[in-house]
Protein backbone atom coordinates (compact mmCIF):
# COMPACT_ATOMS: atom_id res chain seq x y z
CA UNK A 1 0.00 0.00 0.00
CA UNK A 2 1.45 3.47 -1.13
CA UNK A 3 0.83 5.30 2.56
CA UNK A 4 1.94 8.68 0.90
CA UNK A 5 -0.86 8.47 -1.88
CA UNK A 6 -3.51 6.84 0.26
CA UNK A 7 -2.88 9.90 2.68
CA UNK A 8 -2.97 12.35 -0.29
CA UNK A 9 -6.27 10.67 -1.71
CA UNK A 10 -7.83 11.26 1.91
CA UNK A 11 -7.19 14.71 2.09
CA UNK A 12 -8.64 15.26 -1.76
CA UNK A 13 -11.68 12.87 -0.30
CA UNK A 14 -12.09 15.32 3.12
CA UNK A 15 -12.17 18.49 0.97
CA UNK A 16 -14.35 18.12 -1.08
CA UNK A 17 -16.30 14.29 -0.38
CA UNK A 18 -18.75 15.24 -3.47
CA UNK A 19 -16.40 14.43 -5.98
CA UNK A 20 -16.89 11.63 -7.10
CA UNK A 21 -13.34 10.93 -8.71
CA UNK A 22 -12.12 11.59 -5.17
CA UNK A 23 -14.22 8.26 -3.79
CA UNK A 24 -13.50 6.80 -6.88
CA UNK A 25 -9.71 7.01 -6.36
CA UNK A 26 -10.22 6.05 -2.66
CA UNK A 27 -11.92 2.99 -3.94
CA UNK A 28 -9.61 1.46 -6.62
CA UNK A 29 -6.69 2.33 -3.93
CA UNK A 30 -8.09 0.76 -1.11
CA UNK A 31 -9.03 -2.27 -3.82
CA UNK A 32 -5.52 -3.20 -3.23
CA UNK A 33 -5.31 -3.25 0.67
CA UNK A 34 -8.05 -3.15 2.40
CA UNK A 35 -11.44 -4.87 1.28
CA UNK A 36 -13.83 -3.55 3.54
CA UNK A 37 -12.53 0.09 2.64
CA UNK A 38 -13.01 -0.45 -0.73
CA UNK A 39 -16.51 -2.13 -0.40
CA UNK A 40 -17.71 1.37 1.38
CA UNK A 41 -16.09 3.40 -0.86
CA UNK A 42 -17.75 2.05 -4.22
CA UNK A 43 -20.55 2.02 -1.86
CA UNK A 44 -20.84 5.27 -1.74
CA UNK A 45 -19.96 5.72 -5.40
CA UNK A 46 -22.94 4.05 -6.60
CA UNK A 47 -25.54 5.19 -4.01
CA UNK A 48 -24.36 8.79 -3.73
CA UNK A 49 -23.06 9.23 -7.70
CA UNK A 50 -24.54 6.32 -9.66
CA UNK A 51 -24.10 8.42 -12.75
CA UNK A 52 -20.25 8.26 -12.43
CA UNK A 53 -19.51 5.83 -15.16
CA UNK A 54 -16.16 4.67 -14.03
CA UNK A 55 -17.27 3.24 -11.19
CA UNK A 56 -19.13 0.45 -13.18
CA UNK A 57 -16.04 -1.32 -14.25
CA UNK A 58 -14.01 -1.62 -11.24
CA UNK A 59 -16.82 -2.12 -8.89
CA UNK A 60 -18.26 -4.75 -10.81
CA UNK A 61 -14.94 -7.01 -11.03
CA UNK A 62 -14.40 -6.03 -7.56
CA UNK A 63 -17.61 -7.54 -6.12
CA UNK A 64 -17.18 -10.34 -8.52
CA UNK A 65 -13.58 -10.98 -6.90
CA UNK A 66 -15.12 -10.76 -3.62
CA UNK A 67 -17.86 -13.22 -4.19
CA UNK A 68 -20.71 -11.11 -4.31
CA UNK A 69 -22.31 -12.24 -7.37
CA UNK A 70 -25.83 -11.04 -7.55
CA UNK A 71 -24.36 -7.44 -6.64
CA UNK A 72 -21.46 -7.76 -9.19
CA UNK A 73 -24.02 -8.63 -11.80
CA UNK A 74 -26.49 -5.87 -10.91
CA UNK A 75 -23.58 -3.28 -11.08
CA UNK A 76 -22.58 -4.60 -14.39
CA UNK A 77 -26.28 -4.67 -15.58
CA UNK A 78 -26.47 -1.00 -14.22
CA UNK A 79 -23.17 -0.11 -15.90
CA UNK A 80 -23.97 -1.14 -19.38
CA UNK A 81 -27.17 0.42 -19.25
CA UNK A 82 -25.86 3.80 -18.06
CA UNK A 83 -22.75 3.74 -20.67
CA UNK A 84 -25.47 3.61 -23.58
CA UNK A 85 -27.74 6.36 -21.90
CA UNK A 86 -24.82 8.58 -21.32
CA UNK A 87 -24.04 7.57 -25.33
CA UNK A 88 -20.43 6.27 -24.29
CA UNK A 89 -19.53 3.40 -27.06
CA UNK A 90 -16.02 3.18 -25.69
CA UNK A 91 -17.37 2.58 -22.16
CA UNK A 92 -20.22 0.85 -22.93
CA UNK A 93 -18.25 -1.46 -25.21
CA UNK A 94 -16.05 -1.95 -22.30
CA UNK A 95 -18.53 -2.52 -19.69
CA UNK A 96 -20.44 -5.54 -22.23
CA UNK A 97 -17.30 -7.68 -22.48
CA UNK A 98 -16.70 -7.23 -18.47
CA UNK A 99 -20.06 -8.48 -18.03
CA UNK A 100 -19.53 -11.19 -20.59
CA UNK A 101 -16.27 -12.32 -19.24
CA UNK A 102 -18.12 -11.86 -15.26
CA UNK A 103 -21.19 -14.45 -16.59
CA UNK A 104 -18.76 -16.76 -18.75
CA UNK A 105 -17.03 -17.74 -15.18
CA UNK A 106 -20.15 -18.11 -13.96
CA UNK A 107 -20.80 -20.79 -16.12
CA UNK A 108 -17.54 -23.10 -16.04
């Protein structure tokens, strides 16, 4: 865990809590140390700012990594749907062969 970034994404995060890149970084950092941080992080991300597209990605592999299925599938579902409202190809592109990958696991 890089202490000196985590430290600098806090103090982004305290300032100004809604942005929702700040959470966002918070999220994919603590992703790498610290589960439960990271669960309430992309928590907040997609109760607080479910129209920040990023969020769809990571939190969707991340809950699928931790064994949540149903809620990595509804955040995928969610994801895909909001990539082609918002008119993102790249993203929404992006978010289909996540979820495709996420549902091919689930059958082997």
């Amino acid at each position: 865990m890089n202490t000196a970034l985590l430290t600098s994404l806090l103090g982004f995060y305290h300032d100004d809590p809604n942005d929702p890149f700040n959470v966002y970084a918070l999220a994919i950092e603590y992703s790498k140390s610290d589960a439960a941080q990271a669960e309430r992080f992309f928590d907040i991300l997609l109760t607080e700012h479910p129209d920040y597209l990023p969020t769809y990605y990571h939190a969707g592999a991340f809950f699928a990594n931790a064994e949540k299925i149903e809620k990595a599938e509804e955040i995928y579902r969610k994801g895909v749907a909001l990539a082609m409202l918002q008119k993102n190809t790249k993203a929404h592109q992006e978010l289909q062969r996540a979820f495709n990958s996420f549902l091919d696991e689930l059958d082997d």
